[in-house]
N, C-alpha and C. Protein backbone atom coordinates (compact mmCIF):
# COMPACT_ATOMS: atom_id res chain seq x y z
N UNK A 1 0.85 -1.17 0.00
CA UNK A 1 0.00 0.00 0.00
C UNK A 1 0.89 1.24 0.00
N UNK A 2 0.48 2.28 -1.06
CA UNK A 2 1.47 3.44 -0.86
C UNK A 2 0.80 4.46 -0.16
N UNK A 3 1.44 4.89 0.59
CA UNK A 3 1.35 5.90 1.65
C UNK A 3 -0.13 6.79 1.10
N UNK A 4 -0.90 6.72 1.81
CA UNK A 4 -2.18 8.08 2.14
C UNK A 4 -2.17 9.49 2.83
N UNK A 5 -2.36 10.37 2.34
CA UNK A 5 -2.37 11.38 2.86
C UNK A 5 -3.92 11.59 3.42
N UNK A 6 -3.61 12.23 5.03
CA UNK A 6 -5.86 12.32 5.22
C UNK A 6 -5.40 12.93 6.59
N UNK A 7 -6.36 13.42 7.12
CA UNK A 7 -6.56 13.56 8.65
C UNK A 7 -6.79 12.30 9.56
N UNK A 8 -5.86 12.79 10.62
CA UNK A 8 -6.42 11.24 11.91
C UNK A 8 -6.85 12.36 13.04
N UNK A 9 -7.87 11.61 13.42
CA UNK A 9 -8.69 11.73 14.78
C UNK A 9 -7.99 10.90 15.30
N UNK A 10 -9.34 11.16 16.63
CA UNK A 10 -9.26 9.90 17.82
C UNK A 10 -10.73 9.79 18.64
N UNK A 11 -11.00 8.58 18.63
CA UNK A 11 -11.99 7.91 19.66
C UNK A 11 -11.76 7.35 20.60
N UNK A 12 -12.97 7.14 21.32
CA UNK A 12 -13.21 6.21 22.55
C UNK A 12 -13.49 4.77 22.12
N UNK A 13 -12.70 3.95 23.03
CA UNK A 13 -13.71 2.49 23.12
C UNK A 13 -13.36 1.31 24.38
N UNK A 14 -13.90 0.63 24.13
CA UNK A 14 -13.55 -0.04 25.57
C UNK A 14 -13.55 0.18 26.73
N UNK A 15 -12.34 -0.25 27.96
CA UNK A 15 -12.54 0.49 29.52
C UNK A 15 -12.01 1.62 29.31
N UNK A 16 -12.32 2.82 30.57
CA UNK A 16 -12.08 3.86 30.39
C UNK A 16 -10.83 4.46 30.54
N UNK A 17 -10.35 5.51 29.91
CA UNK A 17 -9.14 5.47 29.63
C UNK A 17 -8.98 7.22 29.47
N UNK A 18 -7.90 8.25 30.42
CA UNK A 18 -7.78 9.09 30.00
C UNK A 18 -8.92 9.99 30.41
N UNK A 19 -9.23 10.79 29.02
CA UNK A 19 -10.64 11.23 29.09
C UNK A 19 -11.80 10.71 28.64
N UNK A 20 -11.53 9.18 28.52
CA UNK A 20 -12.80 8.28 28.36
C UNK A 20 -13.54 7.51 29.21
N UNK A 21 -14.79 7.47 28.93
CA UNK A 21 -15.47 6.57 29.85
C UNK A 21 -15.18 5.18 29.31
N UNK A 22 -16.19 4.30 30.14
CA UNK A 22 -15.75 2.94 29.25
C UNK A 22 -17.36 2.94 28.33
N UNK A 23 -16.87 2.25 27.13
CA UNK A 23 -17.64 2.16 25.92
C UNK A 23 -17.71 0.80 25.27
N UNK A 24 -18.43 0.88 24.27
CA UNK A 24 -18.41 -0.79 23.40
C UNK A 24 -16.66 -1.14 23.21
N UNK A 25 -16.48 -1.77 22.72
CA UNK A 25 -15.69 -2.56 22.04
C UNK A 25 -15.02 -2.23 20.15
N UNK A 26 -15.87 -2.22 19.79
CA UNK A 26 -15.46 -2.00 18.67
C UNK A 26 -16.32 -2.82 17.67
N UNK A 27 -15.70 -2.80 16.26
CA UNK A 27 -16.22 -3.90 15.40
C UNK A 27 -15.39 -4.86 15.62
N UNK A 28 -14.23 -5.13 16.01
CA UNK A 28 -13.24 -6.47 16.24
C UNK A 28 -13.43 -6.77 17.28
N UNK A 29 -13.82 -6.25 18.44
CA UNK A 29 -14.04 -6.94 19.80
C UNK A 29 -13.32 -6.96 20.79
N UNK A 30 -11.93 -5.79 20.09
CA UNK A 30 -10.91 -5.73 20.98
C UNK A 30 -10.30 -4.49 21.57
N UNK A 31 -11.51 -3.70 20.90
CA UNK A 31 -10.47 -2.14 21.03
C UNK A 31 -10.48 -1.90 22.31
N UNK A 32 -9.48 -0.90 22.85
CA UNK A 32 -9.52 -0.67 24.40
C UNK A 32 -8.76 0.60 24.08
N UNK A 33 -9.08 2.06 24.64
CA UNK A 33 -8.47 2.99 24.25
C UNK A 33 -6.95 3.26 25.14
N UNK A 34 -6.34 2.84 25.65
CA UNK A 34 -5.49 2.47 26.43
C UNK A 34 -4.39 1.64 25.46
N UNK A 35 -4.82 1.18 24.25
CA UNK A 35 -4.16 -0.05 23.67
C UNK A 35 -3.56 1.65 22.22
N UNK A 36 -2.68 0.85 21.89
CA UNK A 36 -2.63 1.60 20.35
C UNK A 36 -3.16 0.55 19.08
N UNK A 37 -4.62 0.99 18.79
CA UNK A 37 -4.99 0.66 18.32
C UNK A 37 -5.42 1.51 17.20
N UNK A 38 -6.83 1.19 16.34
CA UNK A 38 -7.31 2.02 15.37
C UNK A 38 -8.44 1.73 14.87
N UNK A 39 -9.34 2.77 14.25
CA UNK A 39 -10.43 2.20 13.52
C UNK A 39 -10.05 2.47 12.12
N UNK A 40 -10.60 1.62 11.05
CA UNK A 40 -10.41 1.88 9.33
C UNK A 40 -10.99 2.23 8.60
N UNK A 41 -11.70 2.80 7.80
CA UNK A 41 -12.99 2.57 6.57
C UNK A 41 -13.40 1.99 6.27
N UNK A 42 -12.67 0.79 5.83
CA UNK A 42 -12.27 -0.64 5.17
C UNK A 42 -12.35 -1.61 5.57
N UNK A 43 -12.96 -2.01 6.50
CA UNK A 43 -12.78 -3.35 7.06
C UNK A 43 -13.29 -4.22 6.90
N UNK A 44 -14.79 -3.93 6.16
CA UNK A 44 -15.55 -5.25 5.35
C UNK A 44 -16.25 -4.48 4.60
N UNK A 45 -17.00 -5.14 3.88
CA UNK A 45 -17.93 -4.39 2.92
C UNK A 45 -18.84 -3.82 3.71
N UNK A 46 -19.09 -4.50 4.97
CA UNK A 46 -20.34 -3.37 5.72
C UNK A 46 -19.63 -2.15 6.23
N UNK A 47 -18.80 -2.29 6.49
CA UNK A 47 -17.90 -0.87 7.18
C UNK A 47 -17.78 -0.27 6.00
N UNK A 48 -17.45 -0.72 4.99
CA UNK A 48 -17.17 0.40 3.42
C UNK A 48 -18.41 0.74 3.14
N UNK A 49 -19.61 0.44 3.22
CA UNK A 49 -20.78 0.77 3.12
C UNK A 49 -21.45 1.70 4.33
N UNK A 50 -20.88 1.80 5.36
CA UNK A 50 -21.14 2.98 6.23
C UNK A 50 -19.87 4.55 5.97
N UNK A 51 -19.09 3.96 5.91
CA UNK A 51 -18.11 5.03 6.21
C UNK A 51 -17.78 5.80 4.74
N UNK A 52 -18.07 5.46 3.28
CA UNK A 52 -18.13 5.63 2.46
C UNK A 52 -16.98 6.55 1.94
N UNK A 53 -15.06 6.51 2.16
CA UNK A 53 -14.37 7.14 1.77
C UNK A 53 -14.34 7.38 0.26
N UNK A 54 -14.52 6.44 -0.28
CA UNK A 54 -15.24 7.14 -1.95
C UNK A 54 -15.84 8.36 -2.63
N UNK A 55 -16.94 8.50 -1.88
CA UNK A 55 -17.74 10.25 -2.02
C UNK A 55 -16.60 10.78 -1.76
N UNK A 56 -15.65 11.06 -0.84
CA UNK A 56 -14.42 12.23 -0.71
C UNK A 56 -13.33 11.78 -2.06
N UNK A 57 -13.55 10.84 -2.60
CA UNK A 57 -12.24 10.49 -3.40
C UNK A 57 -11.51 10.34 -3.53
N UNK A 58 -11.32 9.40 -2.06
CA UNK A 58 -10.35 8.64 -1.21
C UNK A 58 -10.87 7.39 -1.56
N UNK A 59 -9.57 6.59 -2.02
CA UNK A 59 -9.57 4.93 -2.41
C UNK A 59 -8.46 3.91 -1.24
N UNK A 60 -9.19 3.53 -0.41
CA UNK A 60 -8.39 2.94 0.78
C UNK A 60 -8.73 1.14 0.97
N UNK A 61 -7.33 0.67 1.10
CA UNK A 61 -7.51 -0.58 0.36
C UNK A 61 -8.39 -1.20 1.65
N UNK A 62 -8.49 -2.69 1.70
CA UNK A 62 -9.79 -3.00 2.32
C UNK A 62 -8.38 -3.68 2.94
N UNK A 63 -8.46 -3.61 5.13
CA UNK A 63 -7.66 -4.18 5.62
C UNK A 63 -8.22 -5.25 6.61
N UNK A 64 -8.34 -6.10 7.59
CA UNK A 64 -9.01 -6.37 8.28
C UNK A 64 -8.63 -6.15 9.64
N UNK A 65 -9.55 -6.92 11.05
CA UNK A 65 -9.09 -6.47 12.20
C UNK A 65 -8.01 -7.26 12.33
N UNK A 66 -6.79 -6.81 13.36
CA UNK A 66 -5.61 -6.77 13.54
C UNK A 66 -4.69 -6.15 12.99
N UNK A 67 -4.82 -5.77 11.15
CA UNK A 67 -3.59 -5.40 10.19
C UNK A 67 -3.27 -4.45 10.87
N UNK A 68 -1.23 -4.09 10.80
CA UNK A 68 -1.14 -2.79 11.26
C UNK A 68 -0.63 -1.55 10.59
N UNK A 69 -0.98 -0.79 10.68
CA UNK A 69 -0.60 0.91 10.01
C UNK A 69 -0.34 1.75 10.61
N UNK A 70 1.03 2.04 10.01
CA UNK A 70 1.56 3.37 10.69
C UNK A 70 1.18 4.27 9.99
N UNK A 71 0.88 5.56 11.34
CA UNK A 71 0.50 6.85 10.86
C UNK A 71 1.53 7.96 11.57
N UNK A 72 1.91 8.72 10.25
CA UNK A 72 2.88 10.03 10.65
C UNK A 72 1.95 11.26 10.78
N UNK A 73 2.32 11.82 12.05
CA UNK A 73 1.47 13.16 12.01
C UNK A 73 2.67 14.33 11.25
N UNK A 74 2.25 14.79 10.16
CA UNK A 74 2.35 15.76 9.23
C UNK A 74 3.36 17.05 9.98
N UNK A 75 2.64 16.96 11.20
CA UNK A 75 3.13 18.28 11.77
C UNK A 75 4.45 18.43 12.45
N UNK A 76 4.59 17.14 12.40
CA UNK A 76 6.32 17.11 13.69
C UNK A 76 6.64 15.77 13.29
N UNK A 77 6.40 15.05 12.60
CA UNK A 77 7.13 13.45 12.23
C UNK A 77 6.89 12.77 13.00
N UNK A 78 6.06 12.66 14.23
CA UNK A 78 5.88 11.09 14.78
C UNK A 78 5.10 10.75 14.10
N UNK A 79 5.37 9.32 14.46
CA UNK A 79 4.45 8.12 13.98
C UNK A 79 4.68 6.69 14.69
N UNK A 80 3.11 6.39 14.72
CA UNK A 80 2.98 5.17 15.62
C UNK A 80 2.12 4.13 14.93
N UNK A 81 2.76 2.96 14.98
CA UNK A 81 2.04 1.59 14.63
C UNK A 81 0.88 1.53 15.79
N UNK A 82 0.01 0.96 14.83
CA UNK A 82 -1.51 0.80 15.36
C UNK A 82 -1.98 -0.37 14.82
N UNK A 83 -3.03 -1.20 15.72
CA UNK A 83 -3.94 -2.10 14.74
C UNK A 83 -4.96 -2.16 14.79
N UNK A 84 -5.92 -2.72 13.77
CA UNK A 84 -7.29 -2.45 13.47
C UNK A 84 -8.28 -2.81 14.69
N UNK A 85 -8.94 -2.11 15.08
CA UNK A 85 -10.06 -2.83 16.08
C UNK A 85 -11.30 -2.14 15.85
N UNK A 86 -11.50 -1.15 15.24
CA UNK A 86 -12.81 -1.02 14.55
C UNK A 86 -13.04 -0.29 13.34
N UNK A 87 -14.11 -0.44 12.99
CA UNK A 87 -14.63 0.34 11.51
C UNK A 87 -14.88 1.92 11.83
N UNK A 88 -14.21 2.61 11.02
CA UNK A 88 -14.67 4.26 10.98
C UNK A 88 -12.95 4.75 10.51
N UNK A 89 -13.22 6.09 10.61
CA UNK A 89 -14.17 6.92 11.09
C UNK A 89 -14.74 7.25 9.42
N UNK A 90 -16.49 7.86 10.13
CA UNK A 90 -17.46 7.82 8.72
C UNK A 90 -16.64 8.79 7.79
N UNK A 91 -16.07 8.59 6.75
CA UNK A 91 -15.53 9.96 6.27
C UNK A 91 -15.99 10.33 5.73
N UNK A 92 -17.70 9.87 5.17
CA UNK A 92 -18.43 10.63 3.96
C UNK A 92 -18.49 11.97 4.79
N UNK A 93 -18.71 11.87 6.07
CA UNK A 93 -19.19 13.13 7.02
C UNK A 93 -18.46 13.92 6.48
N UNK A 94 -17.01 14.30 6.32
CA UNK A 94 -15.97 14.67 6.51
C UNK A 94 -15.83 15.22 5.05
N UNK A 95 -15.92 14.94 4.14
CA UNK A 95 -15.64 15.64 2.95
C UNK A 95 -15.09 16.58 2.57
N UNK A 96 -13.81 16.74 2.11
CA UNK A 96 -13.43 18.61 2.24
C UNK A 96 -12.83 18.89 3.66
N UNK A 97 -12.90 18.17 4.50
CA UNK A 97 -12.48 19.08 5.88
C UNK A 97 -11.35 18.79 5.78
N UNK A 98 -10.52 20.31 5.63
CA UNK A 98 -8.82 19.86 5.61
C UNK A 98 -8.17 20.30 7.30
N UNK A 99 -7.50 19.70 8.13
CA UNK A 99 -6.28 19.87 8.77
C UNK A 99 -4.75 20.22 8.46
N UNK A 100 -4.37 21.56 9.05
CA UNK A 100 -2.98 22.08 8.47
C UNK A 100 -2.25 22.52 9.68
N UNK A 101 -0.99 22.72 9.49
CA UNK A 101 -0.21 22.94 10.38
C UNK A 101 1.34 23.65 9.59
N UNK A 102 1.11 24.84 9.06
CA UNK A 102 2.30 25.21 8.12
C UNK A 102 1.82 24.53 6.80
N UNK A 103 2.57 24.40 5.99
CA UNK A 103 2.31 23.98 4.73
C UNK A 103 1.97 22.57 4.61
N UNK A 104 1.68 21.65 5.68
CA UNK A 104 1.69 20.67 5.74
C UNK A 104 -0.21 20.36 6.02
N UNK A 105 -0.90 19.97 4.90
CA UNK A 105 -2.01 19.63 5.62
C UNK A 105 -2.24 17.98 4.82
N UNK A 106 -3.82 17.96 5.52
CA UNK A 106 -4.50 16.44 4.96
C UNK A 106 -6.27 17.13 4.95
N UNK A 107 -6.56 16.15 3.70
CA UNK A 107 -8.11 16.24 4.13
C UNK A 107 -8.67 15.08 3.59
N UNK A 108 -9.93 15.28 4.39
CA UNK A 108 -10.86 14.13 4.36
C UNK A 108 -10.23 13.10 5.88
N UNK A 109 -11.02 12.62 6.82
CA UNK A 109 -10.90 11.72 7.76
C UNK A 109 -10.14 10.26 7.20
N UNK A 110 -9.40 9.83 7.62
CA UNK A 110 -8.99 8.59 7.10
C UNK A 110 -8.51 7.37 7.67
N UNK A 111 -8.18 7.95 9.19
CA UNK A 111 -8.08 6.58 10.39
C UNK A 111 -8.35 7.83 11.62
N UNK A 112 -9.00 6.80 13.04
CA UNK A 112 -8.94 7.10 13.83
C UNK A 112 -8.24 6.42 14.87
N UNK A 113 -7.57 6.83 15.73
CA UNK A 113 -6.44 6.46 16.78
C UNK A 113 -7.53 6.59 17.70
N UNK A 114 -6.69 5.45 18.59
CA UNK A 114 -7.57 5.61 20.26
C UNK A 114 -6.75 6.55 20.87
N UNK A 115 -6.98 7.05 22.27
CA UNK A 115 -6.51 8.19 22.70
C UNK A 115 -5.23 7.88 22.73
N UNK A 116 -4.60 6.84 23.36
CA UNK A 116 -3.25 6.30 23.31
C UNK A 116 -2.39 6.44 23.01
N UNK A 117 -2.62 5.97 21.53
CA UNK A 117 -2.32 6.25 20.45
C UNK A 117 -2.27 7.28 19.58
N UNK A 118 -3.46 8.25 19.69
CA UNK A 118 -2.79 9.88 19.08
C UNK A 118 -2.35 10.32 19.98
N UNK A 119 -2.31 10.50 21.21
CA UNK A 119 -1.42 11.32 22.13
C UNK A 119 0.14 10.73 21.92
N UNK A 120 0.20 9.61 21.52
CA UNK A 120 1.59 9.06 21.30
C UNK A 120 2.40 10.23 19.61
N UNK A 121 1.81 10.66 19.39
CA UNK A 121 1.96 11.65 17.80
C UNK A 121 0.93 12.80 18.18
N UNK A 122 0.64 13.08 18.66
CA UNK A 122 0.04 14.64 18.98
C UNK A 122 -0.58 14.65 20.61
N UNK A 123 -0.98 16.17 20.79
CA UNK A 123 -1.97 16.61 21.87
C UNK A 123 -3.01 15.97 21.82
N UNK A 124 -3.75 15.25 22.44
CA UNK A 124 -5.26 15.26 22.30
C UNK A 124 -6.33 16.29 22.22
N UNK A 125 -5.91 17.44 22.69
CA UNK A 125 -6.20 18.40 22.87
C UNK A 125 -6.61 19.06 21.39
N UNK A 126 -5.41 18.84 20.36
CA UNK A 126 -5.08 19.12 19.02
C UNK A 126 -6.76 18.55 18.02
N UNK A 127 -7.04 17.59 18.37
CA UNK A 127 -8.24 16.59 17.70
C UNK A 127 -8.09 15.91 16.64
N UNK A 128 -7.39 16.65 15.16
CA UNK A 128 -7.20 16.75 14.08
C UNK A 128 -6.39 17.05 13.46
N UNK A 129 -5.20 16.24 13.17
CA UNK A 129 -3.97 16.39 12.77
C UNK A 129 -3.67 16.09 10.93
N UNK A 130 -3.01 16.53 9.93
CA UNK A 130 -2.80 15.81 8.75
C UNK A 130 -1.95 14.57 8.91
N UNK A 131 -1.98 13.82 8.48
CA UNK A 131 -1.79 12.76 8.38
C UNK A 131 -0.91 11.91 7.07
N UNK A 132 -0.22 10.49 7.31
CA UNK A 132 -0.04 10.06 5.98
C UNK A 132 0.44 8.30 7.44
N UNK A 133 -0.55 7.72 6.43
CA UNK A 133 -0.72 5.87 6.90
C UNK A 133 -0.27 4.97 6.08
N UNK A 134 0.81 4.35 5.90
CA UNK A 134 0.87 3.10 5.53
C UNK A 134 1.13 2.05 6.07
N UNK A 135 1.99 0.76 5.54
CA UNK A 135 1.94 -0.29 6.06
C UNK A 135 3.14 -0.75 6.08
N UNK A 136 4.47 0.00 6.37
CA UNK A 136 5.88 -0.19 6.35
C UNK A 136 6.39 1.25 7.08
């Protein structure tokens, strides 16, 4: 997979963690926001059928739960391996919404980090960072 450019969030899931309460699980059954984990677009045809990165004109290959992807935040070079534990984030929502930081931006939603895990590459505080995910 060659590298994506997009915005990463971050969600809640599992026991509570941080500034989370405790929540479901995920679509894999494993997420725990405490873990560095992630949600995808892609993860089955029902998740590609909710989250619909297509309408933005974003083509993101189909991964399942566990695969892992690193994501660099745009703004300062970290980046942290993550693995799949649920479907999202919806990015049809998202369309057009760009994140920048200097000349460096992303748009359109394209993974979400558990808190963990984006605080491990940004503020939480921040929400919305540009982004670029692959799989090496």
């Amino acid at each position: 997979m060659a590298a994506v450019t997009g915005e990463v969030s971050w969600f809640c899931c599992g026991s509570a963690w941080g500034p989370c309460a405790s929540t479901g699980r995920g679509a894999c059954g494993t997420c725990t926001s405490g873990n560095y984990q992630h949600a995808w677009p892609n993860t089955s045809q029902a998740c590609l059928d909710i989250t619909r990165p297509h309408v933005c004109g974003t083509s993101l290959a189909r991964r399942t739960c566990g695969f892992v992807h690193y994501t660099t935040n745009l703004c300062n070079g970290a980046r942290v391996g993550t693995s799949i534990a649920d479907c999202g984030p919806q990015t049809d929502l998202f369309c057009g919404e760009r994140a920048c930081c200097g000349a460096s931006c992303g748009t359109n939603r394209i993974i979400d980090l558990t808190p963990a895990a984006y605080s491990a590459i940004a503020s939480l505080s921040t929400g919305l960072r540009p982004c670029s995910v692959n799989t090496v």
